[in-house]
PDB file of N, CA and C in Angstrom:
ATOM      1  N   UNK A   1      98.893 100.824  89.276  1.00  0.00           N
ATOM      2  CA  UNK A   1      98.356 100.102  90.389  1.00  0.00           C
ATOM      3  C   UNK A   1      97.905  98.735  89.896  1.00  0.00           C
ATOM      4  N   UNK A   2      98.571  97.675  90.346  1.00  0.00           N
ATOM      5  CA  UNK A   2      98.542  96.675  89.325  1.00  0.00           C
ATOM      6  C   UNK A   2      97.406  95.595  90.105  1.00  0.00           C
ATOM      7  N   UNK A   3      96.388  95.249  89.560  1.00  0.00           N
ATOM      8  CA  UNK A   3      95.326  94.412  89.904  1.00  0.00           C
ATOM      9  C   UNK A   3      94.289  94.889  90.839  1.00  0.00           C
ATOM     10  N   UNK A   4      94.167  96.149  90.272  1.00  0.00           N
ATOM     11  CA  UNK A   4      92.894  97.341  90.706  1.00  0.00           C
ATOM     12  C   UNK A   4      92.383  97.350  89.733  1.00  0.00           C
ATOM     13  N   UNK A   5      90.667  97.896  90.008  1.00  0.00           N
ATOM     14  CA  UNK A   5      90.128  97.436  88.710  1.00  0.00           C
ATOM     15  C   UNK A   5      89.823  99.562  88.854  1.00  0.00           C
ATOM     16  N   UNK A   6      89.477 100.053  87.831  1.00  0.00           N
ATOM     17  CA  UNK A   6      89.267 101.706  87.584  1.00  0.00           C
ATOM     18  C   UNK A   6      88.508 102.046  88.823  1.00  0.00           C
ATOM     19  N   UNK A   7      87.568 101.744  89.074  1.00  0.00           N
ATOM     20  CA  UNK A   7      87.047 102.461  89.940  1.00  0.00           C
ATOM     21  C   UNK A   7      87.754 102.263  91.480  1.00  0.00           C
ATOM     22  N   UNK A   8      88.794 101.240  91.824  1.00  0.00           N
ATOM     23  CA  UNK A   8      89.628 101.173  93.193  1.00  0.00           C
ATOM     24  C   UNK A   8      90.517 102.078  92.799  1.00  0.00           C
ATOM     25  N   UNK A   9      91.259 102.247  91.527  1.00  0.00           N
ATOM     26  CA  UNK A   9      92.066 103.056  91.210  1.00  0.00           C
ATOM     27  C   UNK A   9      91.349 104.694  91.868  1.00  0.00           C
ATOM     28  N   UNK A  10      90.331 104.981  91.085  1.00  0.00           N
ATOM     29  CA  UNK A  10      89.553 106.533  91.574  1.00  0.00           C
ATOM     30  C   UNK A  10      90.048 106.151  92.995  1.00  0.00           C
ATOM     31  N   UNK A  11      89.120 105.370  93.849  1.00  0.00           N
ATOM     32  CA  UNK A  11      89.068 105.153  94.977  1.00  0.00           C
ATOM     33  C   UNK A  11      90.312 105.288  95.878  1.00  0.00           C
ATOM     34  N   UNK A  12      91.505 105.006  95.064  1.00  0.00           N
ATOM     35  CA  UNK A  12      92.798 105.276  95.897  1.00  0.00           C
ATOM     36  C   UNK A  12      93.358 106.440  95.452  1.00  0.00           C
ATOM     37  N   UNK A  13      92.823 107.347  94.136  1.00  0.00           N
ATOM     38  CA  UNK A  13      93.104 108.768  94.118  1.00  0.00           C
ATOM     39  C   UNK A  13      92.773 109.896  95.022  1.00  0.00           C
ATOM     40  N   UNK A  14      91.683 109.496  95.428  1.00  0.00           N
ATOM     41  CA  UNK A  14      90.186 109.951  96.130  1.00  0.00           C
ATOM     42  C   UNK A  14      90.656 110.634  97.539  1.00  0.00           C
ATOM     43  N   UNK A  15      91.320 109.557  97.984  1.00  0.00           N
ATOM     44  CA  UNK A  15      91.666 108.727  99.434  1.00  0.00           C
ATOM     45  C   UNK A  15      93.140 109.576  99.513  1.00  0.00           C
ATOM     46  N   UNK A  16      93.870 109.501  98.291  1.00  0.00           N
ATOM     47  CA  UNK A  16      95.068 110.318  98.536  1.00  0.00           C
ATOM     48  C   UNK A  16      95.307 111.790  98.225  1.00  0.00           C
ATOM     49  N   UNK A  17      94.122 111.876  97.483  1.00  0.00           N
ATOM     50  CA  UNK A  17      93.874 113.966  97.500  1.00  0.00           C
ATOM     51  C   UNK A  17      93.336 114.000  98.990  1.00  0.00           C
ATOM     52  N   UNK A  18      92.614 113.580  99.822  1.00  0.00           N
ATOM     53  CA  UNK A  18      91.871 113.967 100.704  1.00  0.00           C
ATOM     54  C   UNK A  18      93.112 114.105 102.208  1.00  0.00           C
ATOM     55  N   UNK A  19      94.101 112.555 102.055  1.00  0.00           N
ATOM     56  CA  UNK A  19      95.087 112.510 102.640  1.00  0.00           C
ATOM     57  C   UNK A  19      96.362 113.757 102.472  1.00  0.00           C
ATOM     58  N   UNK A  20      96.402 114.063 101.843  1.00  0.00           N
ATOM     59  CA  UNK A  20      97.556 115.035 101.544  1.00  0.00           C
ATOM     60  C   UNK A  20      96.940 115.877 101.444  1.00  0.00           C
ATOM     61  N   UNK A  21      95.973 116.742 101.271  1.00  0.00           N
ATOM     62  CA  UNK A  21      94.803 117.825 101.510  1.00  0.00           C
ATOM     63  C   UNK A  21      94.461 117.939 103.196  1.00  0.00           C
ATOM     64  N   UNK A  22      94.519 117.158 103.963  1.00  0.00           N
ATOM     65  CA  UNK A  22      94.662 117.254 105.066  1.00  0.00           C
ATOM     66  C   UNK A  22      96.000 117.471 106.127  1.00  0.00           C
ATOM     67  N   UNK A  23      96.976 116.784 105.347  1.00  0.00           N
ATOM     68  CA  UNK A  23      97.923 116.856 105.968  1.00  0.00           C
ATOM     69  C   UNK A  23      98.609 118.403 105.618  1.00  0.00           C
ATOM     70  N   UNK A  24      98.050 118.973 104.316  1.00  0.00           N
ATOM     71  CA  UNK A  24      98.524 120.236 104.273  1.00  0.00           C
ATOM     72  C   UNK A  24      97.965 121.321 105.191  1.00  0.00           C
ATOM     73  N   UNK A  25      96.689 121.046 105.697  1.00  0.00           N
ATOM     74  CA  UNK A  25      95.541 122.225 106.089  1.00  0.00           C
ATOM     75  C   UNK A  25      96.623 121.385 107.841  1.00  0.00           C
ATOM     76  N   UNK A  26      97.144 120.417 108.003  1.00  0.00           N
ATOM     77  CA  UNK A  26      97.773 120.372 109.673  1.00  0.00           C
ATOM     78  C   UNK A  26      99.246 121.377 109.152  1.00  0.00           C
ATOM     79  N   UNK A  27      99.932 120.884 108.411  1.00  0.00           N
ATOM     80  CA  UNK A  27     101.490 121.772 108.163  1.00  0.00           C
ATOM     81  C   UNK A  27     100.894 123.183 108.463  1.00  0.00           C
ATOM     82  N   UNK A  28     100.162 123.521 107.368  1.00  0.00           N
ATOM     83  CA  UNK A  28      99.952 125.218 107.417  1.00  0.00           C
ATOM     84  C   UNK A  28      99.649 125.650 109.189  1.00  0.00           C
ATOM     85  N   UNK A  29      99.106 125.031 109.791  1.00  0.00           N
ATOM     86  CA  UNK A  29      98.066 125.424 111.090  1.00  0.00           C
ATOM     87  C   UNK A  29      99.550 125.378 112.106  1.00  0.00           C
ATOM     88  N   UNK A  30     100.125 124.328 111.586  1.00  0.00           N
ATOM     89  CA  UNK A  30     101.320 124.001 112.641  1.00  0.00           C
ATOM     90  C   UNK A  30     102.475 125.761 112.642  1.00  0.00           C
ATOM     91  N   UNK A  31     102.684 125.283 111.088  1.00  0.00           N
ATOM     92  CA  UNK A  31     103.687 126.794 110.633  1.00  0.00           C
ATOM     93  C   UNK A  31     103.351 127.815 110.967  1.00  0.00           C
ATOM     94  N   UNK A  32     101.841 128.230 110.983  1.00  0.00           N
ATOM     95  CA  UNK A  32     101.122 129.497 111.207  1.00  0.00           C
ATOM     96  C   UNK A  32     101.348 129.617 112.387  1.00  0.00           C
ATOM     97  N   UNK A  33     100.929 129.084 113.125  1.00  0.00           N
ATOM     98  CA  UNK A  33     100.949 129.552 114.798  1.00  0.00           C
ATOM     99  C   UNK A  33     102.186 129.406 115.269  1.00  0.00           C
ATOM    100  N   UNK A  34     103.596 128.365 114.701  1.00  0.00           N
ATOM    101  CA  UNK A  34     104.846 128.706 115.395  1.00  0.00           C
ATOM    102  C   UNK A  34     105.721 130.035 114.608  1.00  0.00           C
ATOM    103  N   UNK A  35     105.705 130.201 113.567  1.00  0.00           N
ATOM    104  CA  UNK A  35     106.007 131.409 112.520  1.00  0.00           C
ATOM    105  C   UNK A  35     105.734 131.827 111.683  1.00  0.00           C
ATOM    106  N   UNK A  36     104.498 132.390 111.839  1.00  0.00           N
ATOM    107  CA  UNK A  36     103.879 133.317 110.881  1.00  0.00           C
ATOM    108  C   UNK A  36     105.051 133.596 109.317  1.00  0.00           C
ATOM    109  N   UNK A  37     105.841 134.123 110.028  1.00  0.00           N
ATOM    110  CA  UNK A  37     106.053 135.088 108.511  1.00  0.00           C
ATOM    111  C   UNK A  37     106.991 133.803 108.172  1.00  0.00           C
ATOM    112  N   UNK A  38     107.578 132.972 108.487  1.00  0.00           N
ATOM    113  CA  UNK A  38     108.083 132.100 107.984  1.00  0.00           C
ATOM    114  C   UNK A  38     107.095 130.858 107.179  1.00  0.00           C
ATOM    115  N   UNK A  39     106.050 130.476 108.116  1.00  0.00           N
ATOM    116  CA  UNK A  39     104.704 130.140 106.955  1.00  0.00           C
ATOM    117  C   UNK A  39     104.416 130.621 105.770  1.00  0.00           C
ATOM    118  N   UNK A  40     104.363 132.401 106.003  1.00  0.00           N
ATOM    119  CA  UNK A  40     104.305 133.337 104.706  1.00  0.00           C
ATOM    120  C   UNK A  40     105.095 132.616 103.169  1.00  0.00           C
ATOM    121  N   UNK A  41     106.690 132.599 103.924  1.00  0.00           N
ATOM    122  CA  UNK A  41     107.124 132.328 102.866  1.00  0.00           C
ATOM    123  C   UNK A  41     106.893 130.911 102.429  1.00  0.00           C
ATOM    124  N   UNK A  42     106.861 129.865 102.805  1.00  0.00           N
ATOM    125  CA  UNK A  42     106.700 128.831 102.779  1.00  0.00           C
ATOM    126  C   UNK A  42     105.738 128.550 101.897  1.00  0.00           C
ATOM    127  N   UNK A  43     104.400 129.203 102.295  1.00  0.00           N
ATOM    128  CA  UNK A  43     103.183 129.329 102.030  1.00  0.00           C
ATOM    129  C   UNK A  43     103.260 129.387 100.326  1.00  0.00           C
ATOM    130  N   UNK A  44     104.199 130.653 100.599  1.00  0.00           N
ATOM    131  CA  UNK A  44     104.360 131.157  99.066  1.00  0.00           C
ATOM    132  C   UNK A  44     104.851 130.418  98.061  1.00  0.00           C
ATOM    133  N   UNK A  45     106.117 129.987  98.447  1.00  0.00           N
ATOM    134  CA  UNK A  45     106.962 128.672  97.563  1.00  0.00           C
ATOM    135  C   UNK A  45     106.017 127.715  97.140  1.00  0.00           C
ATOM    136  N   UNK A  46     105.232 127.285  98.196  1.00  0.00           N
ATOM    137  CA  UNK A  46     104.532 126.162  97.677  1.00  0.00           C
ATOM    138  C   UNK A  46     103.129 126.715  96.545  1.00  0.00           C
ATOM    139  N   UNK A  47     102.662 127.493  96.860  1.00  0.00           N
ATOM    140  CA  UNK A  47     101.938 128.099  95.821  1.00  0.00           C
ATOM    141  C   UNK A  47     102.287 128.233  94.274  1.00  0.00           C
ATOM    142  N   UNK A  48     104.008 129.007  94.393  1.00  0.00           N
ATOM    143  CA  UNK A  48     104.624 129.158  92.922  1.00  0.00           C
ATOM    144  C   UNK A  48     105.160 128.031  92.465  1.00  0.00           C
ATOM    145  N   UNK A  49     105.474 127.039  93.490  1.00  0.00           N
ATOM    146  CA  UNK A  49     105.286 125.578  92.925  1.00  0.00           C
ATOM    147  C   UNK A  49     104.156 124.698  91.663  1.00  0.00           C
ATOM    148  N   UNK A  50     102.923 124.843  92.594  1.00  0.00           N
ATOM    149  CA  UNK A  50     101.560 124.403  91.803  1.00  0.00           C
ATOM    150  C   UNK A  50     101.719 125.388  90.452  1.00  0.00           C
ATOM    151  N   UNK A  51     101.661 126.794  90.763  1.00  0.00           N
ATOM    152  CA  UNK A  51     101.642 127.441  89.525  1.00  0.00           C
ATOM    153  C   UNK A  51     102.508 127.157  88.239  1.00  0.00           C
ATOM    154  N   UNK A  52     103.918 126.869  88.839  1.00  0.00           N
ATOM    155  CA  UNK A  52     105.094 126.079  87.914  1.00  0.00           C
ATOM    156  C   UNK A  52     104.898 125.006  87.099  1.00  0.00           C
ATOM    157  N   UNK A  53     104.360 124.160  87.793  1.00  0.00           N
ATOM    158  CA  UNK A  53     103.831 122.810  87.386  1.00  0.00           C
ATOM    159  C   UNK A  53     102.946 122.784  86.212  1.00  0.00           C
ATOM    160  N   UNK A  54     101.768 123.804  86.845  1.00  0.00           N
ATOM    161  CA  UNK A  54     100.149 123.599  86.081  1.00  0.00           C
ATOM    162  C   UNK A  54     100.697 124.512  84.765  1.00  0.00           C
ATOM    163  N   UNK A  55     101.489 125.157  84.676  1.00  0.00           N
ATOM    164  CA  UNK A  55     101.749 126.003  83.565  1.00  0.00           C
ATOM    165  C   UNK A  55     102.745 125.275  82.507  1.00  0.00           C
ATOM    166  N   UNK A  56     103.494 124.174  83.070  1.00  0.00           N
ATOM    167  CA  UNK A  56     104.225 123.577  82.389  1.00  0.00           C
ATOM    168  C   UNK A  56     103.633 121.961  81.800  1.00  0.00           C
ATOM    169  N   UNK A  57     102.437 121.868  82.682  1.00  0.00           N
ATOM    170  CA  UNK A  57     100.925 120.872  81.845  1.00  0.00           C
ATOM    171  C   UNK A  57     100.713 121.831  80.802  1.00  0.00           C
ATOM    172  N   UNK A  58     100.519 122.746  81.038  1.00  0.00           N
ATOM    173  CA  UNK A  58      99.462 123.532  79.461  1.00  0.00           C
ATOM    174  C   UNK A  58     100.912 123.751  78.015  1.00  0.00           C
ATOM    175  N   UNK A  59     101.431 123.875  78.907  1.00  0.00           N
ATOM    176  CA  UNK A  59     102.469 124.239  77.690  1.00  0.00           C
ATOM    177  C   UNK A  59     103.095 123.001  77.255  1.00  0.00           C
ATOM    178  N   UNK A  60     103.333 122.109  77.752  1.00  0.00           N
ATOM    179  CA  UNK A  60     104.037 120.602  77.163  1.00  0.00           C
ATOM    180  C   UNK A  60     102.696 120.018  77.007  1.00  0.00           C
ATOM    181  N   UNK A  61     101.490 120.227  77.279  1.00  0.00           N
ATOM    182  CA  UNK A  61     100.407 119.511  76.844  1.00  0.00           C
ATOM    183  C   UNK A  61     100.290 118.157  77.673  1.00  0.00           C
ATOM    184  N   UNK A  62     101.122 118.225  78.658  1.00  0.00           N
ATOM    185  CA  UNK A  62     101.224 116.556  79.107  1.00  0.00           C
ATOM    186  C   UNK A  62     100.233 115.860  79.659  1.00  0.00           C
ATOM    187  N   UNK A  63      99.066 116.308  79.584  1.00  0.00           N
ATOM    188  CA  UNK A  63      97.898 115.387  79.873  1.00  0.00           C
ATOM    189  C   UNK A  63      97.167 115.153  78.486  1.00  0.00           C
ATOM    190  N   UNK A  64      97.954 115.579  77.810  1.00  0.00           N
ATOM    191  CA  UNK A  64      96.682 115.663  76.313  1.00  0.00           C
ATOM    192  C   UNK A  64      96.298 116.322  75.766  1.00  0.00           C
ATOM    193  N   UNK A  65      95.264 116.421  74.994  1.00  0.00           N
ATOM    194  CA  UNK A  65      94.855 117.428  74.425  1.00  0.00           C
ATOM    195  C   UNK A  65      93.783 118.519  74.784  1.00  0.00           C
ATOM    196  N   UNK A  66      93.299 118.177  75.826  1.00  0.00           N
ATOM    197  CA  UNK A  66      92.279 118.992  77.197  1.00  0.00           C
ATOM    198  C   UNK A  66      93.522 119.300  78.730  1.00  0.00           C
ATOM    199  N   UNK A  67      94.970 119.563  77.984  1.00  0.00           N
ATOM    200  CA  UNK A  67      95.700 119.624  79.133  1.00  0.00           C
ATOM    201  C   UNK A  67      95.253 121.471  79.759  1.00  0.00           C
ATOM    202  N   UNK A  68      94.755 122.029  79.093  1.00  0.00           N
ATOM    203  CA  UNK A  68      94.442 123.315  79.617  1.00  0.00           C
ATOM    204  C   UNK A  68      93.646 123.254  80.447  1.00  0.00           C
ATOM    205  N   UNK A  69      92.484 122.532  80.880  1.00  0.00           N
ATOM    206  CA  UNK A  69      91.072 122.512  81.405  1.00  0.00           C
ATOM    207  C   UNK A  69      91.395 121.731  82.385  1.00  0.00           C
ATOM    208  N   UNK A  70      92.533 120.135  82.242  1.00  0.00           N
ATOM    209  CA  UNK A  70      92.638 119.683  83.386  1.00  0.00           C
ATOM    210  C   UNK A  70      93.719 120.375  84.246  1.00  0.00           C
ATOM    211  N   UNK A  71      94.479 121.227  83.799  1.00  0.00           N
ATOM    212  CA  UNK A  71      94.974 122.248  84.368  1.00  0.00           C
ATOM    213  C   UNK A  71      94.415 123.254  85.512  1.00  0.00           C
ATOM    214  N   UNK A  72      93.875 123.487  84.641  1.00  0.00           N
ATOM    215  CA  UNK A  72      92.680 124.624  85.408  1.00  0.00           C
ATOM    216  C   UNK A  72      92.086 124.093  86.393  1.00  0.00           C
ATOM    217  N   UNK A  73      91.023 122.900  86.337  1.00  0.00           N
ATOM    218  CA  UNK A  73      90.806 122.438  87.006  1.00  0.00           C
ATOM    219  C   UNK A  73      91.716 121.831  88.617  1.00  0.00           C
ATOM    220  N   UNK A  74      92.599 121.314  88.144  1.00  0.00           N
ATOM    221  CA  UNK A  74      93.496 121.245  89.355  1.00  0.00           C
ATOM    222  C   UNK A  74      93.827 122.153  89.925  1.00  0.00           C
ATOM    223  N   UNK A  75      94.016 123.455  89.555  1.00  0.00           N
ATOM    224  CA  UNK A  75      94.650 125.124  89.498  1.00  0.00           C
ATOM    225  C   UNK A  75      93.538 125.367  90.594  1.00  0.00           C
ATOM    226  N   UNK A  76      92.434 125.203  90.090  1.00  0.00           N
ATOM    227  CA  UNK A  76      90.966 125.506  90.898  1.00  0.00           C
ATOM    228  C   UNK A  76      90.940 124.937  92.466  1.00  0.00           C
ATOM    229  N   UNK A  77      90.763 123.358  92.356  1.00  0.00           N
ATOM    230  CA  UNK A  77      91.120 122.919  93.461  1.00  0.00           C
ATOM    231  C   UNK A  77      91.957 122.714  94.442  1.00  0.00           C
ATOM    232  N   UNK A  78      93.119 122.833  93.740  1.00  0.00           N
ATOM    233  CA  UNK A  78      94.220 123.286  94.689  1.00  0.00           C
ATOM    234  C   UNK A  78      94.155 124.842  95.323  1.00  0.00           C
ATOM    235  N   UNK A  79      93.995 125.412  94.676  1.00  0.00           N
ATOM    236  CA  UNK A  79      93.429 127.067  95.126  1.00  0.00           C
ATOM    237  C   UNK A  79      92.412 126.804  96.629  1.00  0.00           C
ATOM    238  N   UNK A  80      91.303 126.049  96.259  1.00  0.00           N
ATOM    239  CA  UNK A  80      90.556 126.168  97.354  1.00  0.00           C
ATOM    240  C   UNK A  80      91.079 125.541  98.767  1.00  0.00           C
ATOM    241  N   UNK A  81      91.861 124.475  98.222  1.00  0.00           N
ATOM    242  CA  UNK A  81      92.632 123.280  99.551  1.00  0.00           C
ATOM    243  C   UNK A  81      94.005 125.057 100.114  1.00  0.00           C
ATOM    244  N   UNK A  82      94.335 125.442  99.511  1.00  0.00           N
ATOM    245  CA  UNK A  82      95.333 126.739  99.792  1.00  0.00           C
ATOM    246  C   UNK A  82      94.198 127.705 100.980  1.00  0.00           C
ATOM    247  N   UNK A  83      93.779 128.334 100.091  1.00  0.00           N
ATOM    248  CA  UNK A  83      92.672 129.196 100.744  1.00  0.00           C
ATOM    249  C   UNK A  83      92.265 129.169 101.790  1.00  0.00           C
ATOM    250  N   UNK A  84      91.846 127.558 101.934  1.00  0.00           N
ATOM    251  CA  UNK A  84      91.448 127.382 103.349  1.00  0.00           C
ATOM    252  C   UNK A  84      92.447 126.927 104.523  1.00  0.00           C
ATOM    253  N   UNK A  85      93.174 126.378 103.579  1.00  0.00           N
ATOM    254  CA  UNK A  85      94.508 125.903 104.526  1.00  0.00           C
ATOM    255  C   UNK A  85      95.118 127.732 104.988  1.00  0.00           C
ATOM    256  N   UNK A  86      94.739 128.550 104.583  1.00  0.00           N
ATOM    257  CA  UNK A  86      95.646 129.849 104.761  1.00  0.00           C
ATOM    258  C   UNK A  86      94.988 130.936 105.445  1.00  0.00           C
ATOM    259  N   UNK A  87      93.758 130.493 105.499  1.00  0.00           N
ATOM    260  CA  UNK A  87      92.566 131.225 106.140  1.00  0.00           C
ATOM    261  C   UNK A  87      92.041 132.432 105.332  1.00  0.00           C
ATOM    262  N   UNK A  88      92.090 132.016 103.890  1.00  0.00           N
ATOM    263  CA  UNK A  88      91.812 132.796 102.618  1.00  0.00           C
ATOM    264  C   UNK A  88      90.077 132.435 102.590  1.00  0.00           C
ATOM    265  N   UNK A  89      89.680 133.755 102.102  1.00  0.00           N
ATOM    266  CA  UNK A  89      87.962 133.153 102.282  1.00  0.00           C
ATOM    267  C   UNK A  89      87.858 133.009 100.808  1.00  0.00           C
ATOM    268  N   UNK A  90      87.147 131.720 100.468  1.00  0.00           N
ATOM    269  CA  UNK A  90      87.014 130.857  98.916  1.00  0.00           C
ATOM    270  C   UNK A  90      85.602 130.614  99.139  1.00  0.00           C
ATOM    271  N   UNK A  91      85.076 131.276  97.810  1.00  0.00           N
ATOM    272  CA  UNK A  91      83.345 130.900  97.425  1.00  0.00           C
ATOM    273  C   UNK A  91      83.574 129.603  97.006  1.00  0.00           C
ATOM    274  N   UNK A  92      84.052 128.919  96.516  1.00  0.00           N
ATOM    275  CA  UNK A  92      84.088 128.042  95.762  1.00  0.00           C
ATOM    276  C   UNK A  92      83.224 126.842  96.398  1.00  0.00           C
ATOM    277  N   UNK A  93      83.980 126.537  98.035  1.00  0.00           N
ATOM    278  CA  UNK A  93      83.692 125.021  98.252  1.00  0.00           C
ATOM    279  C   UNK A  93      84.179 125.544 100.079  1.00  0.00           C
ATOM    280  N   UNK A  94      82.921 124.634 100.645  1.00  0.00           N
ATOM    281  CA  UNK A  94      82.746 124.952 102.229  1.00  0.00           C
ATOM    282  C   UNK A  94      82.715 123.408 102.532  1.00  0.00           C
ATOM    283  N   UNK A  95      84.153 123.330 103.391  1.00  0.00           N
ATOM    284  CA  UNK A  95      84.615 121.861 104.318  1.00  0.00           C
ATOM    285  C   UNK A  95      83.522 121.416 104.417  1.00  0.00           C
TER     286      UNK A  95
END
């Protein structure tokens, strides 16, 4: 992001987890109520997606050398943005 200073940078990370965190919790709501079991699967793909990904951070290390934790961490929060997008009940974190 070229002539952002770090903290506009956060600021446009921020802005685009929250954006695409929303637009997932409308897809799911949309899919759910026109086809359930077709949401199901959907639902699912995209789940073993994140899992694909975050497992292939820990194992290529590609964030570094704390690639396990920022793993996890994403693993975590994406879990809860799922959960609720799926009508999964999550201790974690209340909208």
């Amino acid at each position: 992001m070229i002539g952002l200073a770090q903290s506009e940078e956060q600021a446009v990370e921020r802005l685009t987890l929250r954006l695409v965190e929303d637009a997932y919790y409308d897809l799911a709501a949309v899919v759910q109520g026109a086809q359930p079991q077709a949401a199901a699967a959907l639902l699912a793909v995209m789940e073993q997606r994140v899992t694909d990904v975050l497992t292939g951070v820990c194992r290529t290390r590609a964030e570094g050398e704390r690639s396990n934790a920022i793993a996890l961490a994403v693993g975590e929060r994406v879990a809860e943005i799922m959960d609720q997008a799926h009508g999964r009940r999550s201790s974690a974190r209340a909208a």
